[in-house]
C-alpha atoms as a PDB file:
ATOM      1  CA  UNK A   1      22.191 -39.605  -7.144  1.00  0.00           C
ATOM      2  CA  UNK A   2      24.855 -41.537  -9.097  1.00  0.00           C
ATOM      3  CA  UNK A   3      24.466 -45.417  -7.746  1.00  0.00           C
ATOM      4  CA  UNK A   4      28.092 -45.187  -6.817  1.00  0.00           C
ATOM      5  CA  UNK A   5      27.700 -43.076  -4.451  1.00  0.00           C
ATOM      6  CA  UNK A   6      25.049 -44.510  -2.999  1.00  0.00           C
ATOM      7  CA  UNK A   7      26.426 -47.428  -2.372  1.00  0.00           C
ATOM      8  CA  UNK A   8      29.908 -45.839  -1.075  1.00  0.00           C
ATOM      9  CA  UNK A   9      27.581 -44.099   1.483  1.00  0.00           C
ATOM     10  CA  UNK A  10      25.658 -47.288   2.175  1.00  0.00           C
ATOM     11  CA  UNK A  11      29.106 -49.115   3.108  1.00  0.00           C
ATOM     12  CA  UNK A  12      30.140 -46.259   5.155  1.00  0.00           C
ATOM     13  CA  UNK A  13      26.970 -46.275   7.481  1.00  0.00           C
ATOM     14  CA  UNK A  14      26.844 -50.280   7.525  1.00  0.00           C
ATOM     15  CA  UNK A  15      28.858 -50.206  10.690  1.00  0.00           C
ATOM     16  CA  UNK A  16      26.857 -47.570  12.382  1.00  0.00           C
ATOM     17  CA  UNK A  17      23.150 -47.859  11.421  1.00  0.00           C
ATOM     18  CA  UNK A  18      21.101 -51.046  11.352  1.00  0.00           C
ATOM     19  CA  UNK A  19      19.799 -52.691   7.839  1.00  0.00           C
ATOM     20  CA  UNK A  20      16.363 -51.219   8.279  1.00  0.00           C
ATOM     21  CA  UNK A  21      17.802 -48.013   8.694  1.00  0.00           C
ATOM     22  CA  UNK A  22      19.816 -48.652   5.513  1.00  0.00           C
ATOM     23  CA  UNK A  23      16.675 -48.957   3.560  1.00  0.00           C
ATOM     24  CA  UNK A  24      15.594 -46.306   4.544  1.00  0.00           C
ATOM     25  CA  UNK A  25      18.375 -43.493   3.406  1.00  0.00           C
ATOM     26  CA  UNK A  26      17.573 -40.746   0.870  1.00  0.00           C
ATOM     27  CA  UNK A  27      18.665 -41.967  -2.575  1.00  0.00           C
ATOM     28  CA  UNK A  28      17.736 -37.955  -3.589  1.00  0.00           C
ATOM     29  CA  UNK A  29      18.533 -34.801  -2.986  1.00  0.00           C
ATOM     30  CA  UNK A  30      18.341 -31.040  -3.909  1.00  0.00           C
ATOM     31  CA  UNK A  31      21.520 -29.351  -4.889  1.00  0.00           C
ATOM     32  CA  UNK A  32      21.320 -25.308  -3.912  1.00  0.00           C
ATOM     33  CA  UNK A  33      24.426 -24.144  -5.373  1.00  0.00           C
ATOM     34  CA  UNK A  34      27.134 -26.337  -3.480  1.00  0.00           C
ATOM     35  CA  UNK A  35      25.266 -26.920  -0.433  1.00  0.00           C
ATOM     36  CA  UNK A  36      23.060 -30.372  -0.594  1.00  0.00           C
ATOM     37  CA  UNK A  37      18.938 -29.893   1.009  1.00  0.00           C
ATOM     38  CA  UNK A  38      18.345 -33.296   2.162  1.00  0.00           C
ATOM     39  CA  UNK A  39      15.132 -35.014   3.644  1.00  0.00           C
ATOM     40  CA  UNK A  40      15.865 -37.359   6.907  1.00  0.00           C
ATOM     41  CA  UNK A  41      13.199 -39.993   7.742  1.00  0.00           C
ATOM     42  CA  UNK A  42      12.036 -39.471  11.361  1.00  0.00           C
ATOM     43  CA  UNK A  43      13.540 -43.025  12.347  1.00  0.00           C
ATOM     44  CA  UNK A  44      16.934 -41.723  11.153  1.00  0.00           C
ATOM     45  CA  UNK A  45      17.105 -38.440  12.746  1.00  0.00           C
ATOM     46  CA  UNK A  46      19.663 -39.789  15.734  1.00  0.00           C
ATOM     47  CA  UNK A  47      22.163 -40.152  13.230  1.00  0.00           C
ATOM     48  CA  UNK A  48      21.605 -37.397  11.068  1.00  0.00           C
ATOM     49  CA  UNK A  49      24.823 -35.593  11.452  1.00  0.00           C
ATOM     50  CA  UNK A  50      26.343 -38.826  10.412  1.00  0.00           C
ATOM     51  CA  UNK A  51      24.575 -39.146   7.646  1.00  0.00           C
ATOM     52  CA  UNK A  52      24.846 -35.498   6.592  1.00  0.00           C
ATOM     53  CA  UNK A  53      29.238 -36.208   7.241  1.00  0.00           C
ATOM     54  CA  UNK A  54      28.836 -38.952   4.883  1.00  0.00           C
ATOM     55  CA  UNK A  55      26.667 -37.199   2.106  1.00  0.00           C
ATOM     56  CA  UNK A  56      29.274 -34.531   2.333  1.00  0.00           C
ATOM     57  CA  UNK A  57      32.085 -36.484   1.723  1.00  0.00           C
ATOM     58  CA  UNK A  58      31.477 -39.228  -0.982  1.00  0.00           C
ATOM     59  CA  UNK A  59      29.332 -36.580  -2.703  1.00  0.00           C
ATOM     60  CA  UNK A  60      31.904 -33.592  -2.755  1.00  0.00           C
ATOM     61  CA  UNK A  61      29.763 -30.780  -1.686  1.00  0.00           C
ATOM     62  CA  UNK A  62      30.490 -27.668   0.474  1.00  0.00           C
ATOM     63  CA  UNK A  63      27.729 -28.131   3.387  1.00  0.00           C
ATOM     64  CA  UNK A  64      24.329 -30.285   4.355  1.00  0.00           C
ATOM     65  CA  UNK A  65      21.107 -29.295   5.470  1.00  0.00           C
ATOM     66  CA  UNK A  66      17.934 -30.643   6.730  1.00  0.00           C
ATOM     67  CA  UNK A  67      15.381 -29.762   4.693  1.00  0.00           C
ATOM     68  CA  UNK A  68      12.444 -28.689   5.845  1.00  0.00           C
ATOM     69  CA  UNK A  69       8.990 -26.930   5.192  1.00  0.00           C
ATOM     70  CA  UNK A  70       8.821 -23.728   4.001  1.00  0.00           C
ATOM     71  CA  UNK A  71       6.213 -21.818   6.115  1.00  0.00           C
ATOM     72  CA  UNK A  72       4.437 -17.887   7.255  1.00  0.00           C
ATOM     73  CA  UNK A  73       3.661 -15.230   4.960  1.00  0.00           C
ATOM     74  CA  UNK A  74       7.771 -14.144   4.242  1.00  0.00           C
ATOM     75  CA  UNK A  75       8.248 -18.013   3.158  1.00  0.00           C
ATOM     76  CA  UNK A  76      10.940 -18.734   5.783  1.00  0.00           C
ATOM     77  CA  UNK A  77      12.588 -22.080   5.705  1.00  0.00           C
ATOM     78  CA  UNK A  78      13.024 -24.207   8.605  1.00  0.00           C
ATOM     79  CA  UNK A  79      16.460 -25.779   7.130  1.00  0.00           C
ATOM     80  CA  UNK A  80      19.193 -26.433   9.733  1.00  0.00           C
ATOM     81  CA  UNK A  81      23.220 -27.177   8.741  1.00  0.00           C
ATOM     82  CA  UNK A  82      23.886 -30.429   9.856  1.00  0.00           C
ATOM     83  CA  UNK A  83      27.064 -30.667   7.882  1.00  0.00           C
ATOM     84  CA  UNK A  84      29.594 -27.852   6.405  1.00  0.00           C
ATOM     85  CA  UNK A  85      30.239 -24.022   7.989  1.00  0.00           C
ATOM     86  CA  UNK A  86      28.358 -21.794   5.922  1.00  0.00           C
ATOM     87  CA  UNK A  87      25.068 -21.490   4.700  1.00  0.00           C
ATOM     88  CA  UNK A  88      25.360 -19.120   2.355  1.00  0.00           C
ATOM     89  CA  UNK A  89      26.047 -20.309  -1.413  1.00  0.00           C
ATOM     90  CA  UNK A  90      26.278 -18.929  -5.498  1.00  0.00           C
ATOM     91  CA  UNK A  91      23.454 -20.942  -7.336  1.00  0.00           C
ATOM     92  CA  UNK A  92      23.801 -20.895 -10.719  1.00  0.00           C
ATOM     93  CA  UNK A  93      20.710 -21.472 -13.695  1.00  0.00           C
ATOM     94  CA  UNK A  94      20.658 -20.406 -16.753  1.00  0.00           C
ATOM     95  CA  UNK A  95      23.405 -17.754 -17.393  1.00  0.00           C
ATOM     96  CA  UNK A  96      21.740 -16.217 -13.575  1.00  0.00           C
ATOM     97  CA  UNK A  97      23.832 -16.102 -10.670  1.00  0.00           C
ATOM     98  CA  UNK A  98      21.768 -16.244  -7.674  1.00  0.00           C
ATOM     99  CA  UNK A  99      23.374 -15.774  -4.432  1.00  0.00           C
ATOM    100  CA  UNK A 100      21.376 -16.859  -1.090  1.00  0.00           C
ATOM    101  CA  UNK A 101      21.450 -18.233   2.136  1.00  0.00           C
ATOM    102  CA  UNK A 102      19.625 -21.337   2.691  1.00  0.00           C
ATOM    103  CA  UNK A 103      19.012 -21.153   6.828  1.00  0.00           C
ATOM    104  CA  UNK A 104      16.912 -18.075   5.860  1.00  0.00           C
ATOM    105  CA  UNK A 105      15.650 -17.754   2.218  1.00  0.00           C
ATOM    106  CA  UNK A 106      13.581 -20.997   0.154  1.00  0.00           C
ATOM    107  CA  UNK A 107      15.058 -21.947  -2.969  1.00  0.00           C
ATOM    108  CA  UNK A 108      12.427 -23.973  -5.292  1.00  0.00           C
ATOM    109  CA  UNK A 109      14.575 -26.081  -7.678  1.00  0.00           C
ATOM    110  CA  UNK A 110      11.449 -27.444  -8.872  1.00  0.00           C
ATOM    111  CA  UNK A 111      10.566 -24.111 -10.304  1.00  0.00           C
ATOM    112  CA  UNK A 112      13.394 -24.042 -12.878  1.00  0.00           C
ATOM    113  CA  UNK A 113      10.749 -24.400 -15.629  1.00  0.00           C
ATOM    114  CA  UNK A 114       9.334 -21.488 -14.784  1.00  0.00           C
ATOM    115  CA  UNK A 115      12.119 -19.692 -14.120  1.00  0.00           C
ATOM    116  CA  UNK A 116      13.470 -20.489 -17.860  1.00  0.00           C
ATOM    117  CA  UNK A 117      10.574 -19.681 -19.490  1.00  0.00           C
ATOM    118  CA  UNK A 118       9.946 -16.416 -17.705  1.00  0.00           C
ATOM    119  CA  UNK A 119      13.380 -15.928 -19.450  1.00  0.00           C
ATOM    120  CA  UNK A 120      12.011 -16.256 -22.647  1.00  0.00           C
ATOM    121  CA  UNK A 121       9.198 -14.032 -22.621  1.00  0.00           C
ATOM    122  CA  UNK A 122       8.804 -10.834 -24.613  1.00  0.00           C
ATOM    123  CA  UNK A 123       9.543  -7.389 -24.008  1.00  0.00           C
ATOM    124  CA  UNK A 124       5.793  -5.620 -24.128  1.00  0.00           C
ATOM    125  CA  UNK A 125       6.773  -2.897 -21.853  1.00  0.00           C
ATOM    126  CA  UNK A 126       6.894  -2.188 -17.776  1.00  0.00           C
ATOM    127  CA  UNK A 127       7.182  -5.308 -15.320  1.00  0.00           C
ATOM    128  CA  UNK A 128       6.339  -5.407 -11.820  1.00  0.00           C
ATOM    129  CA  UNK A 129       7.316  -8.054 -10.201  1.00  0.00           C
ATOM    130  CA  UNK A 130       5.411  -8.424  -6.875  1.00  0.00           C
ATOM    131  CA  UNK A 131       6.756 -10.940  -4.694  1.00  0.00           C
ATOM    132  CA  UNK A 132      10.329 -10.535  -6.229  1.00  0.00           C
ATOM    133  CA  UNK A 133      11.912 -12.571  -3.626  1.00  0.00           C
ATOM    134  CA  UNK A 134      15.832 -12.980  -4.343  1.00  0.00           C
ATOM    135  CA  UNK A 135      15.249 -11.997  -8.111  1.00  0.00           C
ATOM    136  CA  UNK A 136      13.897 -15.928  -8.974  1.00  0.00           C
ATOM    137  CA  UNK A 137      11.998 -13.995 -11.710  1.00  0.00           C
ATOM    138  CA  UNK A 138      13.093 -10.508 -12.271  1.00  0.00           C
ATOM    139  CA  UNK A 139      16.714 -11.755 -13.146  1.00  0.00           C
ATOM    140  CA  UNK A 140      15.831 -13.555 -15.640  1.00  0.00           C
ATOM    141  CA  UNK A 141      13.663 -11.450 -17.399  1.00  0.00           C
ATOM    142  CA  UNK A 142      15.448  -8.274 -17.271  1.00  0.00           C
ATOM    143  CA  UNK A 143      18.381  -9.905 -18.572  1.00  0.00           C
ATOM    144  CA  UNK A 144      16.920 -11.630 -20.826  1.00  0.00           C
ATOM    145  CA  UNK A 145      14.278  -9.731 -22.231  1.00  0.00           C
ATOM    146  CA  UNK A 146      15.926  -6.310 -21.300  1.00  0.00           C
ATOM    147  CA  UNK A 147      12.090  -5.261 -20.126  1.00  0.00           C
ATOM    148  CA  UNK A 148      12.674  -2.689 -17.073  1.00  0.00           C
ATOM    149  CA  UNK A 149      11.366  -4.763 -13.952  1.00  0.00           C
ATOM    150  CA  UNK A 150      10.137  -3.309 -10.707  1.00  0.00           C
ATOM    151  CA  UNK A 151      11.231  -5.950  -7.957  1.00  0.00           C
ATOM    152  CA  UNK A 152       8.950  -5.430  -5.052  1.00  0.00           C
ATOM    153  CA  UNK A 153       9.736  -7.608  -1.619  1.00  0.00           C
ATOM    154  CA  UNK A 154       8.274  -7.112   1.662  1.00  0.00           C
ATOM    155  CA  UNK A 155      10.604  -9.467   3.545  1.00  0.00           C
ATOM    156  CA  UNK A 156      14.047  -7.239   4.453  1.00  0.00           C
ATOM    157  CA  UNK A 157      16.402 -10.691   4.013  1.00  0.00           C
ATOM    158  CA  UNK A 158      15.208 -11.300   1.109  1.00  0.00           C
ATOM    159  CA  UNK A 159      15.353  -7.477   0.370  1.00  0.00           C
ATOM    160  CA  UNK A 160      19.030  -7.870   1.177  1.00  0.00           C
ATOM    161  CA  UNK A 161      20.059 -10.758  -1.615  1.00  0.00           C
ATOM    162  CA  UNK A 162      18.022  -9.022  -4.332  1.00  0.00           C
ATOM    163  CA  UNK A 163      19.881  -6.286  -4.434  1.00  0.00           C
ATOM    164  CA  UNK A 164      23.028  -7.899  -4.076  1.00  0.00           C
ATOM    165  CA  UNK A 165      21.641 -10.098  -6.798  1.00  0.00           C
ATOM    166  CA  UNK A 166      20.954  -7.250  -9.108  1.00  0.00           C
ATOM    167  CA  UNK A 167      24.541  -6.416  -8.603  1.00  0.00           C
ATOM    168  CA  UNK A 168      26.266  -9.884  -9.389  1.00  0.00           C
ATOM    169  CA  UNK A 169      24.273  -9.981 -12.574  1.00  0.00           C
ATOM    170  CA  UNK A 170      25.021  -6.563 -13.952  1.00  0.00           C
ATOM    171  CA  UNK A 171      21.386  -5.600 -13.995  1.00  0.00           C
ATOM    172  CA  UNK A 172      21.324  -2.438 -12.160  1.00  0.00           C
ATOM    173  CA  UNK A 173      19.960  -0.515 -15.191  1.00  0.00           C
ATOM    174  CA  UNK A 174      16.893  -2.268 -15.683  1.00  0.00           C
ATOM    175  CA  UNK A 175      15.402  -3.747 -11.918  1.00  0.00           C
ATOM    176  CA  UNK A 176      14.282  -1.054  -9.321  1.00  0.00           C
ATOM    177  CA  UNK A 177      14.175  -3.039  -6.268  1.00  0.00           C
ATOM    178  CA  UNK A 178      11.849  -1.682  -3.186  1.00  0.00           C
ATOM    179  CA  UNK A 179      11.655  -2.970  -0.010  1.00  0.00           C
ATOM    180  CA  UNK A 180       7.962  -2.969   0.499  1.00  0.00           C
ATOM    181  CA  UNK A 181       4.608  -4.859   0.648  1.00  0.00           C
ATOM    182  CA  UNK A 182       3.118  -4.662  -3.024  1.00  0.00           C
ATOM    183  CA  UNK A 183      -0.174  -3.804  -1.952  1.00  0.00           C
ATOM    184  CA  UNK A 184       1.173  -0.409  -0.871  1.00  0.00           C
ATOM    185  CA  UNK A 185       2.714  -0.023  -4.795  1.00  0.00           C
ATOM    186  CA  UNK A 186       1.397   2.833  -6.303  1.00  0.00           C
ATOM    187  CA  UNK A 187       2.060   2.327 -10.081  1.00  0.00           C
ATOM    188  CA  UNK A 188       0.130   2.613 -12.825  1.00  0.00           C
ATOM    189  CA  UNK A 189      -0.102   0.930 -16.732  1.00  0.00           C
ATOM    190  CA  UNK A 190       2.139  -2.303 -16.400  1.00  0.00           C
ATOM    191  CA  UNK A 191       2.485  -4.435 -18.945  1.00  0.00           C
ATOM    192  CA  UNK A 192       3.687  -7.720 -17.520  1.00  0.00           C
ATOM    193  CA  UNK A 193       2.523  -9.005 -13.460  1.00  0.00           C
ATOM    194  CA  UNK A 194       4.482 -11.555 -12.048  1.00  0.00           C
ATOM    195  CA  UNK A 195       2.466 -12.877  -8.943  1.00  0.00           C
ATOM    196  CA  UNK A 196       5.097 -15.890  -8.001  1.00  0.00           C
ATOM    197  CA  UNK A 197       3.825 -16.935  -4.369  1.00  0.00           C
ATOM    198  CA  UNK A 198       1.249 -19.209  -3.552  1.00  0.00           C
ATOM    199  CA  UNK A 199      -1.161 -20.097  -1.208  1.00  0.00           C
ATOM    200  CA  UNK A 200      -2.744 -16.962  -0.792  1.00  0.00           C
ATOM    201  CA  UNK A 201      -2.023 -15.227  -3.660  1.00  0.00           C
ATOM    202  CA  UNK A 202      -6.132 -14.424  -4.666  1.00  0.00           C
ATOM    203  CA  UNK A 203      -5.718 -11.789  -2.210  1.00  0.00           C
ATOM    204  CA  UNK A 204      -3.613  -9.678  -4.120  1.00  0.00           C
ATOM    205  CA  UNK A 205      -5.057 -10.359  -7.317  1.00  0.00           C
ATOM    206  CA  UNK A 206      -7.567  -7.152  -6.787  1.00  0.00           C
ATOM    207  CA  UNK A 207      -4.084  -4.903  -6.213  1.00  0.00           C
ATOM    208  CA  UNK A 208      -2.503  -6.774  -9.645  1.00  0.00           C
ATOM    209  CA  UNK A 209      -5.975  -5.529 -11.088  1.00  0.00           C
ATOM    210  CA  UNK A 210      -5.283  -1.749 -10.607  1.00  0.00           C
ATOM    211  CA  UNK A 211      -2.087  -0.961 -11.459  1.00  0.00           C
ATOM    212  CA  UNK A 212      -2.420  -3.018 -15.217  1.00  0.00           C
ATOM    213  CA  UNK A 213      -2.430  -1.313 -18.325  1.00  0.00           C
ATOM    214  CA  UNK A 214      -4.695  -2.426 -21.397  1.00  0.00           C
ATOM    215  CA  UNK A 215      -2.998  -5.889 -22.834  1.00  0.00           C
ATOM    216  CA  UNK A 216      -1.150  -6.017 -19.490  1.00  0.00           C
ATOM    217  CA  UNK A 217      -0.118  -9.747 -19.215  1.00  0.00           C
ATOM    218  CA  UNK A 218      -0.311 -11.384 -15.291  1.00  0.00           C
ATOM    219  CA  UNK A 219       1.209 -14.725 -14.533  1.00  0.00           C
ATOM    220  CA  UNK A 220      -0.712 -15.813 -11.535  1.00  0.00           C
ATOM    221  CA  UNK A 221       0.612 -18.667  -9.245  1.00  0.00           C
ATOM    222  CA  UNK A 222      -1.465 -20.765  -6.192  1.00  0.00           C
ATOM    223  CA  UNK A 223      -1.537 -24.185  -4.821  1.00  0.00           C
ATOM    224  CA  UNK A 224      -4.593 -25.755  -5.651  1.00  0.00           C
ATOM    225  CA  UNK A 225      -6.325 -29.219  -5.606  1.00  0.00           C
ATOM    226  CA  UNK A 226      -5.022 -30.984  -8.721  1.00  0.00           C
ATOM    227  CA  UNK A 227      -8.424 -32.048  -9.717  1.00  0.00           C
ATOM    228  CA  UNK A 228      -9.654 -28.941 -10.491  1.00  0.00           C
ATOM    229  CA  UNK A 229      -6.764 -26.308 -10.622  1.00  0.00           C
ATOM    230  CA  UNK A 230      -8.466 -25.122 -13.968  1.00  0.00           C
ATOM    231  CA  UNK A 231     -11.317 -24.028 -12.192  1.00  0.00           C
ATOM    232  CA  UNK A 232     -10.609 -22.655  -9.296  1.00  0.00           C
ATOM    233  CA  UNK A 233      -7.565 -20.302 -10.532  1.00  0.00           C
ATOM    234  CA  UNK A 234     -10.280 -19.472 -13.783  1.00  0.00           C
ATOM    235  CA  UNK A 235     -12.767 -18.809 -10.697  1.00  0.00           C
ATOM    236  CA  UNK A 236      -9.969 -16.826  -8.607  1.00  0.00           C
ATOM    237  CA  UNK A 237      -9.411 -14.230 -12.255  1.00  0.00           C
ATOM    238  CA  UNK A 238     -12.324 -14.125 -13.006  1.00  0.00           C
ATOM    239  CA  UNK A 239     -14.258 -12.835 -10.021  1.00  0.00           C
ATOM    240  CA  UNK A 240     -11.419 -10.239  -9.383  1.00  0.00           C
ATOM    241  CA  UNK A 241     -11.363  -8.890 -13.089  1.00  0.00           C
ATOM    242  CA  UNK A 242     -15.363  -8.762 -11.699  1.00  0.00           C
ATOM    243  CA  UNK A 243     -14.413  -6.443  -8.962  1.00  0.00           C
ATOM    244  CA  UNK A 244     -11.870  -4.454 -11.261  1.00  0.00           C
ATOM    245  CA  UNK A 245     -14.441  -3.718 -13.719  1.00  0.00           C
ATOM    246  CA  UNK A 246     -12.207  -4.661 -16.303  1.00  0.00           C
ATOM    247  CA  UNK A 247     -11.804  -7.640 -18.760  1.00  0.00           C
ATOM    248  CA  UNK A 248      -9.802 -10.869 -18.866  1.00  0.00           C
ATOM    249  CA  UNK A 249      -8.803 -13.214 -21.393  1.00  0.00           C
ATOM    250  CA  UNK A 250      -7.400 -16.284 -19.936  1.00  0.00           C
ATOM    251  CA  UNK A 251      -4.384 -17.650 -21.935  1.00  0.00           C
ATOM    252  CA  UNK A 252      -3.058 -20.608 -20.224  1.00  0.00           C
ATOM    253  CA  UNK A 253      -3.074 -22.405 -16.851  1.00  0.00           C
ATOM    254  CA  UNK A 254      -0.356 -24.778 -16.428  1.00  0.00           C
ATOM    255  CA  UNK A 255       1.129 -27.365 -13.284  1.00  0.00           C
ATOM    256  CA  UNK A 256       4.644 -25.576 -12.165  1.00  0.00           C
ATOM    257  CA  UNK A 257       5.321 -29.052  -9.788  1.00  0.00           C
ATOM    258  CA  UNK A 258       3.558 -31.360  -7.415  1.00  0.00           C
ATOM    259  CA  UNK A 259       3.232 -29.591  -4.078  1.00  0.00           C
ATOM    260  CA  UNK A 260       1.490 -31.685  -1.265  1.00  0.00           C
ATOM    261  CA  UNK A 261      -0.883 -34.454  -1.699  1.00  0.00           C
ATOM    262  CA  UNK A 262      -3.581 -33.668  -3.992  1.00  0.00           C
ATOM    263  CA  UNK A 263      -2.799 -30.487  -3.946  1.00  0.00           C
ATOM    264  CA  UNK A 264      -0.507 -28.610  -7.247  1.00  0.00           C
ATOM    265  CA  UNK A 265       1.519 -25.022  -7.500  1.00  0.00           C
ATOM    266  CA  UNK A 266       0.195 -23.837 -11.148  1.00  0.00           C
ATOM    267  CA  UNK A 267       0.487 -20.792 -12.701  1.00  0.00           C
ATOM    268  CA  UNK A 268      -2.248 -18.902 -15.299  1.00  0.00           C
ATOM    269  CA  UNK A 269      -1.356 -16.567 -17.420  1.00  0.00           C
ATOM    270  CA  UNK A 270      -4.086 -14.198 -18.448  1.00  0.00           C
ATOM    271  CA  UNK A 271      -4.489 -10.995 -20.605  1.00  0.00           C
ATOM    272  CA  UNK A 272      -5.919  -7.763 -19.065  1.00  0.00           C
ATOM    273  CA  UNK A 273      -8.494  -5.979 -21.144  1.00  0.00           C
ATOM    274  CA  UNK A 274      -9.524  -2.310 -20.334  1.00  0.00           C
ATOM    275  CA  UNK A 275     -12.976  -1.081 -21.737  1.00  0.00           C
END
């Protein structure tokens, strides 16, 4: 946040909150299109609709909201509006228009690495994408990389702003989107995996197993301790391309962001290799 505006919003509260509470505001924030995701300290919450009025206006954007954890197996958010009318909002990244609402669906701005470079990666054939979410990944490779993506998403919200995603972006040609649990996907000889969820994503490593052709290249995300995130996602591959009877060449395992104490999302990327 620009000091200016810090300080405008400081001067603003001065009359209403105490100087300990002062302190205490969020100098940071996550921008989701034009709608501001902003972290409250417990002692503040009385006057968080205050604060959220105040953000709103110095800052100049079209809605607040409490951001909180994302949590369950569809990666619901628990954010609330505390400022604005609308939840809904156009995010735009890289030449990608992504449209979503934030009371429903999780937005990771500190994925936009990955995002980017998943938007530079070649076209070797098929892509399944299997937690396709909103399109955070398919978008930008099929547009970029004009591979032909299958999106697959389980949750029916989500569902619901991919394919109205796939629309905005003109990309209706090369993403298939199905509404459906991957595990249930019955393809065969893919050539690029995307596996973007975490912290339980080993489980479906055995499905990401079966439907790869020979050279088929998975990108594998997870949270894991930050100490040994090497291991344990080498571990994770390894014993599954075990199971698969088939071989793996491991190509690179990399932090995406910081994601709880001691604890990192990474992704590794690894090669398939079919005897």
């Amino acid at each position: 946040m620009e000091g200016r505006h810090f300080r405008e919003i400081v001067k603003r509260l001065s009359n209403s909150i105490a100087i300990d509470g002062l302190e205490k505001l969020p100098s940071s924030y996550e921008l989701v299109g034009d709608i501001m995701l902003l972290q409250i300290p417990d002692d503040l919450k009385p006057y968080k609709r205050l604060i959220a009025e105040t953000y709103m206006d110095v800052i100049g954007v079209g809605g607040v909201m409490e951001k909180e954890r994302i949590s369950g197996e569809l990666r619901e958010p628990g954010h609330r509006l505390l400022a604005g009318e609308r939840t809904v909002t156009l995010h735009k990244e890289n030449g990608i228009n992504y449209s979503i609402d934030l009371s429903r669906l999780m937005f990771s701005s500190g994925n936009i690495n990955e995002r980017i470079r998943m938007s530079k990666v070649k076209n070797i054939g098929p892509v399944v994408d299997m937690f396709a979410g909103i399109g955070y990944f398919s978008l930008p490779i099929a547009k970029y990389s004009r591979s032909s993506v299958v999106a697959l998403e389980k949750n029916p919200i989500s569902f619901q702003y991919l394919e109205e995603n796939i629309r905005l972006n003109n990309l209706s040609d090369l993403i298939t989107a199905e509404n459906m649990d991957c595990r249930d996907y019955e393809g065969t000889g893919v050539k690029r995996i995307v596996m973007g969820y975490v912290r339980s994503t080993e489980k479906y490593l055995d499905k990401a197993m079966d439907i790869a052709g020979d050279g088929c290249i998975v990108h594998y995300h997870q949270t894991v301790p930050s100490d040994r995130h090497v291991e344990e996602m080498t571990r994770d591959v390894t014993e599954a391309a075990r199971r698969g009877s088939v071989g793996v060449d491991i190509l690179d395992i990399r932090q995406v962001k910081k994601y709880s104490p001691g604890i990192i999302h990474a992704v590794c990327d690894f090669e398939i290799k079919r005897y």
